[in-house]
Protein backbone atom coordinates (compact mmCIF):
# COMPACT_ATOMS: atom_id res chain seq x y z
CA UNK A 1 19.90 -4.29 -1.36
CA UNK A 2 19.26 -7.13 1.05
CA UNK A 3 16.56 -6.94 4.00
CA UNK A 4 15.30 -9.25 6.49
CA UNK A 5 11.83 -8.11 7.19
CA UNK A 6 9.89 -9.37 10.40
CA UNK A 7 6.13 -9.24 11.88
CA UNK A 8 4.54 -10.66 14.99
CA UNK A 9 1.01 -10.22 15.27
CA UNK A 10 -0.69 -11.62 18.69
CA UNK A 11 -4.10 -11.82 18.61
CA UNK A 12 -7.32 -12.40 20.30
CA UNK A 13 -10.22 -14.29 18.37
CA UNK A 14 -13.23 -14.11 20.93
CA UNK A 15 -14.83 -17.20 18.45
CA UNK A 16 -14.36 -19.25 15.57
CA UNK A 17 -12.95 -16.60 12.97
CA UNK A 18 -12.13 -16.79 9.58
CA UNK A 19 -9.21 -14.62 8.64
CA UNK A 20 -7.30 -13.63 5.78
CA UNK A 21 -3.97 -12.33 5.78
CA UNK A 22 -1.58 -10.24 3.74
CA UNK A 23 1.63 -9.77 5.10
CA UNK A 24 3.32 -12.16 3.33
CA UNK A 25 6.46 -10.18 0.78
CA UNK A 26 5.23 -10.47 -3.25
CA UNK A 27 7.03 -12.17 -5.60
CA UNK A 28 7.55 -9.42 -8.13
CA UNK A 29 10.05 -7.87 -10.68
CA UNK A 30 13.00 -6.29 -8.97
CA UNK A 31 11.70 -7.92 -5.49
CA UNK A 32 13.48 -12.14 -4.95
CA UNK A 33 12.08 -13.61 -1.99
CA UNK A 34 15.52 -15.36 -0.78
CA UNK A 35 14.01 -17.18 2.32
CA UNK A 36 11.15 -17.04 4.49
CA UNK A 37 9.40 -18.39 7.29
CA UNK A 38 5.99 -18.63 8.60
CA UNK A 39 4.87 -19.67 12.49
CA UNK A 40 1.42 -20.39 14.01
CA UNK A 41 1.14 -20.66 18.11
CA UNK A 42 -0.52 -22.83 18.57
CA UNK A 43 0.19 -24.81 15.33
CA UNK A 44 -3.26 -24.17 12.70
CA UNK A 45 -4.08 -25.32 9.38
CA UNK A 46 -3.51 -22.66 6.81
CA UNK A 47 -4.41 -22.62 2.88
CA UNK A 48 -1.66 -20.70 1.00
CA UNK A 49 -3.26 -19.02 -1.89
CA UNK A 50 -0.62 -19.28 -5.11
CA UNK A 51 0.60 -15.86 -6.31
CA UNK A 52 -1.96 -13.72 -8.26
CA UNK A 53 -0.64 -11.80 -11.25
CA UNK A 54 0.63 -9.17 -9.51
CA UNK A 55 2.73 -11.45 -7.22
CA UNK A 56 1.25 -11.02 -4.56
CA UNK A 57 -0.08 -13.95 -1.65
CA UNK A 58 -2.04 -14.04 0.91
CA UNK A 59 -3.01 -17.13 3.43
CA UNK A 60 -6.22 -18.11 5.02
CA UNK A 61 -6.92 -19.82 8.30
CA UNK A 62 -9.92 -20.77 11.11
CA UNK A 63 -8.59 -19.16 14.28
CA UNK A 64 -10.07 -19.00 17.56
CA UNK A 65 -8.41 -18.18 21.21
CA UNK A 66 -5.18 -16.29 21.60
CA UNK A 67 -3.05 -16.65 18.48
CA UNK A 68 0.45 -15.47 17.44
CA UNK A 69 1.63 -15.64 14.25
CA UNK A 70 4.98 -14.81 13.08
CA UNK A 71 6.58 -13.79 9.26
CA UNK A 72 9.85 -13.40 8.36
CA UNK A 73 12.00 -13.09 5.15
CA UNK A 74 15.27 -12.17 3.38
CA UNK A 75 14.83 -10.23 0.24
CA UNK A 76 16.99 -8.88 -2.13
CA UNK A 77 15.51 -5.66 -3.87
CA UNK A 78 16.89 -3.78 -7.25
CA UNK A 79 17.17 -0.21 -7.17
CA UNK A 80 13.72 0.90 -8.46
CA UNK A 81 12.92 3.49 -11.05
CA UNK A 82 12.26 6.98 -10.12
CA UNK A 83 9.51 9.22 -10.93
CA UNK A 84 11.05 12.08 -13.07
CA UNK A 85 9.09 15.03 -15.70
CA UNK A 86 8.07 14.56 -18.31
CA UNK A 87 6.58 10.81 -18.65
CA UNK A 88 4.30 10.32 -20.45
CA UNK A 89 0.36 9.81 -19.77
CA UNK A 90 -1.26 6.96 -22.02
CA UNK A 91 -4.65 7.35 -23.54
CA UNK A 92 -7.48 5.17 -21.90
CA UNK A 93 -7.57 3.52 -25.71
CA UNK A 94 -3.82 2.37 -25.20
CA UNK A 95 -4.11 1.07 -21.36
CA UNK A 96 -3.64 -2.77 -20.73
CA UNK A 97 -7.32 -4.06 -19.70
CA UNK A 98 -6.24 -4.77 -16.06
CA UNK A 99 -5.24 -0.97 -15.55
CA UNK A 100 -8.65 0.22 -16.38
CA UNK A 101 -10.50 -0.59 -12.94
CA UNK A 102 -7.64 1.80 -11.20
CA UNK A 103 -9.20 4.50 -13.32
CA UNK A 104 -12.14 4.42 -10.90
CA UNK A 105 -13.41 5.73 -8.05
CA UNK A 106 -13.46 3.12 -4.95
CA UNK A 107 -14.47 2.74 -1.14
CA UNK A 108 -11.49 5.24 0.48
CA UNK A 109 -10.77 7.25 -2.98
CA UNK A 110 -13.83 9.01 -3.96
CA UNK A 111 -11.84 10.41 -7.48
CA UNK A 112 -15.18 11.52 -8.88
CA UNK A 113 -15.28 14.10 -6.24
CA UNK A 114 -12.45 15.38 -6.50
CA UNK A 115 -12.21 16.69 -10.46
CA UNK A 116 -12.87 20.46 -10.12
CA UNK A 117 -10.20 20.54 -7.78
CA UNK A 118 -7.98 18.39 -9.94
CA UNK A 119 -8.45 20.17 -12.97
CA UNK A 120 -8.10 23.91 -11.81
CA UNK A 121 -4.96 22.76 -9.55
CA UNK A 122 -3.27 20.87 -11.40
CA UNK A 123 -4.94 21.22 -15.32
CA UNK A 124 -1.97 23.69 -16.13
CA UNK A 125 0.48 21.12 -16.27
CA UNK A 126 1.60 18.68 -18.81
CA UNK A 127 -0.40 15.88 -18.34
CA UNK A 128 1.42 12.52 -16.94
CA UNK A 129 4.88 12.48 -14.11
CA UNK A 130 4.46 16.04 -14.40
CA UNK A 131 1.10 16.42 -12.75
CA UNK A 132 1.66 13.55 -10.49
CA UNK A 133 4.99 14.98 -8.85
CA UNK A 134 3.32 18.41 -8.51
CA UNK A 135 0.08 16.16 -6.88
CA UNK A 136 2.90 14.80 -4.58
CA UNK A 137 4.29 17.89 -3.44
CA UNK A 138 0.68 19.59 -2.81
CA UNK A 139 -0.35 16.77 -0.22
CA UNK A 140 3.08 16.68 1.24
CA UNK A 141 2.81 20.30 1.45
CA UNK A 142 -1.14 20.47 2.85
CA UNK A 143 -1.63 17.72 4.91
CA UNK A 144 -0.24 17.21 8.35
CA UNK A 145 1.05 13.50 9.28
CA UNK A 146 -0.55 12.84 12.50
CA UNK A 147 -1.23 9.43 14.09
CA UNK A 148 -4.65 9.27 15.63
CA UNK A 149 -5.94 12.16 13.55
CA UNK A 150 -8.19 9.27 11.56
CA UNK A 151 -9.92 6.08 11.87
CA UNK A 152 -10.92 3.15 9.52
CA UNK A 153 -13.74 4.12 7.83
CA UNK A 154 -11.46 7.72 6.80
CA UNK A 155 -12.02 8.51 3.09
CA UNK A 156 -9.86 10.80 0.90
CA UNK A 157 -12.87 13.33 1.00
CA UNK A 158 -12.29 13.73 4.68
CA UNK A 159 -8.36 13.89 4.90
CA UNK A 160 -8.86 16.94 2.36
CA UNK A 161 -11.49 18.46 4.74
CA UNK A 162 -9.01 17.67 7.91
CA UNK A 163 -6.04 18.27 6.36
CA UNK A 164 -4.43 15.54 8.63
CA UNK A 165 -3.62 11.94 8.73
CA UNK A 166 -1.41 8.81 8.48
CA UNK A 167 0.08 7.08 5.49
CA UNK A 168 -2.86 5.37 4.25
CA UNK A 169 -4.96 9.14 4.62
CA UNK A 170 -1.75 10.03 2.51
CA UNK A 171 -1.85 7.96 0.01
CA UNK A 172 -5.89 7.59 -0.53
CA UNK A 173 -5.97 11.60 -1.25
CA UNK A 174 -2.94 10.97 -3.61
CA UNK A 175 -4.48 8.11 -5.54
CA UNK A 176 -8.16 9.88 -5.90
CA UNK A 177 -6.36 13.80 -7.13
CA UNK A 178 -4.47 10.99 -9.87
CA UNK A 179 -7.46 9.20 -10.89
CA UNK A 180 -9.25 12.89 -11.28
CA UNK A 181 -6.35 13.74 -13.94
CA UNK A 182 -6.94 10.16 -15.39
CA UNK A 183 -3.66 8.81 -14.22
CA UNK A 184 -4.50 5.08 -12.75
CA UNK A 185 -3.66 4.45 -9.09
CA UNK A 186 -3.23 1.83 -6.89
CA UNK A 187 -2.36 1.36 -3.43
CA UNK A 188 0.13 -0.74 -2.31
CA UNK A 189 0.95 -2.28 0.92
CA UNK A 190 4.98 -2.54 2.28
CA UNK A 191 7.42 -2.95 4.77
CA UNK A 192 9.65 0.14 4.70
CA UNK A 193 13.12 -0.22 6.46
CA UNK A 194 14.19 3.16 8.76
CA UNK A 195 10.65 3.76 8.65
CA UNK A 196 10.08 5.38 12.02
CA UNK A 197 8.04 4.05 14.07
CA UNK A 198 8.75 0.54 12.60
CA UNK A 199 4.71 -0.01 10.79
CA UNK A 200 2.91 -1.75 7.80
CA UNK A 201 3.26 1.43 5.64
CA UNK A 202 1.08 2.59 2.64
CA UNK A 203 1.89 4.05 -0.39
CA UNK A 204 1.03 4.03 -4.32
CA UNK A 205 1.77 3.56 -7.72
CA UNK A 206 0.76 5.36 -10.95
CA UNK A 207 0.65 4.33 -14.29
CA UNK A 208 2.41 5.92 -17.28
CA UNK A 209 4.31 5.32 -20.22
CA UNK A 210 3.59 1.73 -19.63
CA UNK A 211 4.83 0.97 -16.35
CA UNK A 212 3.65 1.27 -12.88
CA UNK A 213 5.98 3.96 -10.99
CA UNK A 214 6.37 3.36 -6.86
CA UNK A 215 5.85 7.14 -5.20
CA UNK A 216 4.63 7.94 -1.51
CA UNK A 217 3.41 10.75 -0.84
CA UNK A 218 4.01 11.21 2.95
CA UNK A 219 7.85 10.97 2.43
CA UNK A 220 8.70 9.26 5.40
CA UNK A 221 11.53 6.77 3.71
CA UNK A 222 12.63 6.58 0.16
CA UNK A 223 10.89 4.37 -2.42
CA UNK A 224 14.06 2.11 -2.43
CA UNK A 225 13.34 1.24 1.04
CA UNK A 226 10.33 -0.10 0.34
CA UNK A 227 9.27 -3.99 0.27
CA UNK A 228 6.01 -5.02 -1.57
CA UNK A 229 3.20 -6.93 -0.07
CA UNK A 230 0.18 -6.23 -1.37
CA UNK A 231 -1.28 -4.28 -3.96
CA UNK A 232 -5.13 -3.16 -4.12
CA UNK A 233 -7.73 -0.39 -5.23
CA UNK A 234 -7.30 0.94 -1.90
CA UNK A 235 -7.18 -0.02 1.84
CA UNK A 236 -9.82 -2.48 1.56
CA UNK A 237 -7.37 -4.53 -0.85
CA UNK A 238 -4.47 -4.38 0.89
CA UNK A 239 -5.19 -4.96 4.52
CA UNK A 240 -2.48 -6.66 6.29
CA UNK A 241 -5.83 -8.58 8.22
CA UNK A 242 -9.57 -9.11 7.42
CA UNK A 243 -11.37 -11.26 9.67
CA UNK A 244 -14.96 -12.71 9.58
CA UNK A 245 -15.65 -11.45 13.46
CA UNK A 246 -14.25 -8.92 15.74
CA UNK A 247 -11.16 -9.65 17.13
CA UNK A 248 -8.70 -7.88 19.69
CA UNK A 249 -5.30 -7.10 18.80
CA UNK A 250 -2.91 -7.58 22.03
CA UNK A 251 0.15 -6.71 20.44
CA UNK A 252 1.88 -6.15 17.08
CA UNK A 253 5.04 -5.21 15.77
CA UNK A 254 7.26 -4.87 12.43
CA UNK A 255 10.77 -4.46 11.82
CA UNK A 256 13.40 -4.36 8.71
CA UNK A 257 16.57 -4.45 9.36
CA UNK A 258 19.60 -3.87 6.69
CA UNK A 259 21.58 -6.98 5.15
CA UNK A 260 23.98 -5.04 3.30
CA UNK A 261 24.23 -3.99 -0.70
């Protein structure tokens, strides 16, 4: 399908800030990048950092003042691959080197804690899709999507606690019940068309059978509907904006809007 994806952010940098962004669509299998534009007001120096090996980009600039900044691009996506039983889950001896570090524990997914729990919910099942759907369902079914129920510094240890959240809450407490089965995870950053209301969204992949499988756990919009941007241990990696100072967002907004089959 085609999409035209869209963000504005307008910002206030109080001093001279260094920023990095990530909003930018990746260059990936099943993902073509068919145009795109990118606008600075007022007009600033930016470094575009090539694609890394998982396609995605991100660009750097010095900002300071009031700043708006403005992406936009046509995409054409393939139908991805859906998670079904019965996949298979690969031995740490036959993962690719680059999977390993998605074995791990990180900042927001705290997998180490989370074993006991992993093993006597979940331990029954065949290891691999199997678990992972039924780890899907179980957050989907336990945890309440409510905006404002956490903050930035959330882990996954306190979304179980709370039993409420957004999509990144979501998504960190589906990634860290994986990695407790041994099933890398990763979190990935996208625009999500009929996503309601319009937002960066965040979701995950798993790894089995040899391939990296697209699944979101707070079911808000199909996996079809999503559109790639970055990719990342967890929210640290993937933020759409880290800065080098505090800054005040004034206003934001993102939209996708359907081009057609």
């Amino acid at each position: 399908m085609k999409l035209r994806v869209r963000s504005e952010l307008f910002y206030d940098f109080p001093e001279d800030t260094q920023a990095i962004f990530a909003i930018q669509v990746a260059r990936s299998p099943g993902q073509a990048v068919l145009s795109e534009s990118l606008t600075f007001s007022p007009d600033t120096p930016v470094i575009q950092d090539m694609a890394d090996s998982h396609g995605e980009r991100r660009f750097r600039a010095a900002l300071e003042g009031q700043a708006s900044i403005i992406y936009e691009a046509t995409i054409e996506n393939s139908t991805p691959r859906l998670l079904s039983p019965g996949i298979r889950l690969e031995s740490w001896l036959e993962l690719p080197p680059p999977v390993l570090e998605f074995l791990l524990p990180s900042r927001y997914c705290p997998s180490d804690k989370f074993m006991a729990f992993a093993h006597r919910e979940f331990g029954h099942l065949a290891p691999g899709s199997t678990q992972v759907l039924a780890v899907l369902d179980w957050v989907h079914n336990h945890v309440d999507y409510v905006p404002g129920a956490s903050h930035a510094g959330t882990t996954a240890e306190n979304t179980f606690v709370d039993r409420a959240g957004i999509c990144r809450d979501f998504t960190h407490l589906g990634i860290s019940i994986c990695r407790a089965l041994n099933v890398p995870s990763r979190a990935v950053s996208a625009y999500a068309w009929q996503l309601d209301p319009p937002d960066f969204h965040a979701v995950f992949e798993v790894y089995l059978d040899g391939a990296w499988w697209l699944v979101d756990a707070t079911r808000l919009v199909p996996v079809e509907n999503l559109v790639r941007i970055a990719i990342g241990r967890d929210a640290a990696d993937i933020a759409f904006l880290t800065t080098s100072g505090n800054c005040e967002c004034l206003s934001q907004s993102v939209s996708v809007e359907f081009l057609g089959d």
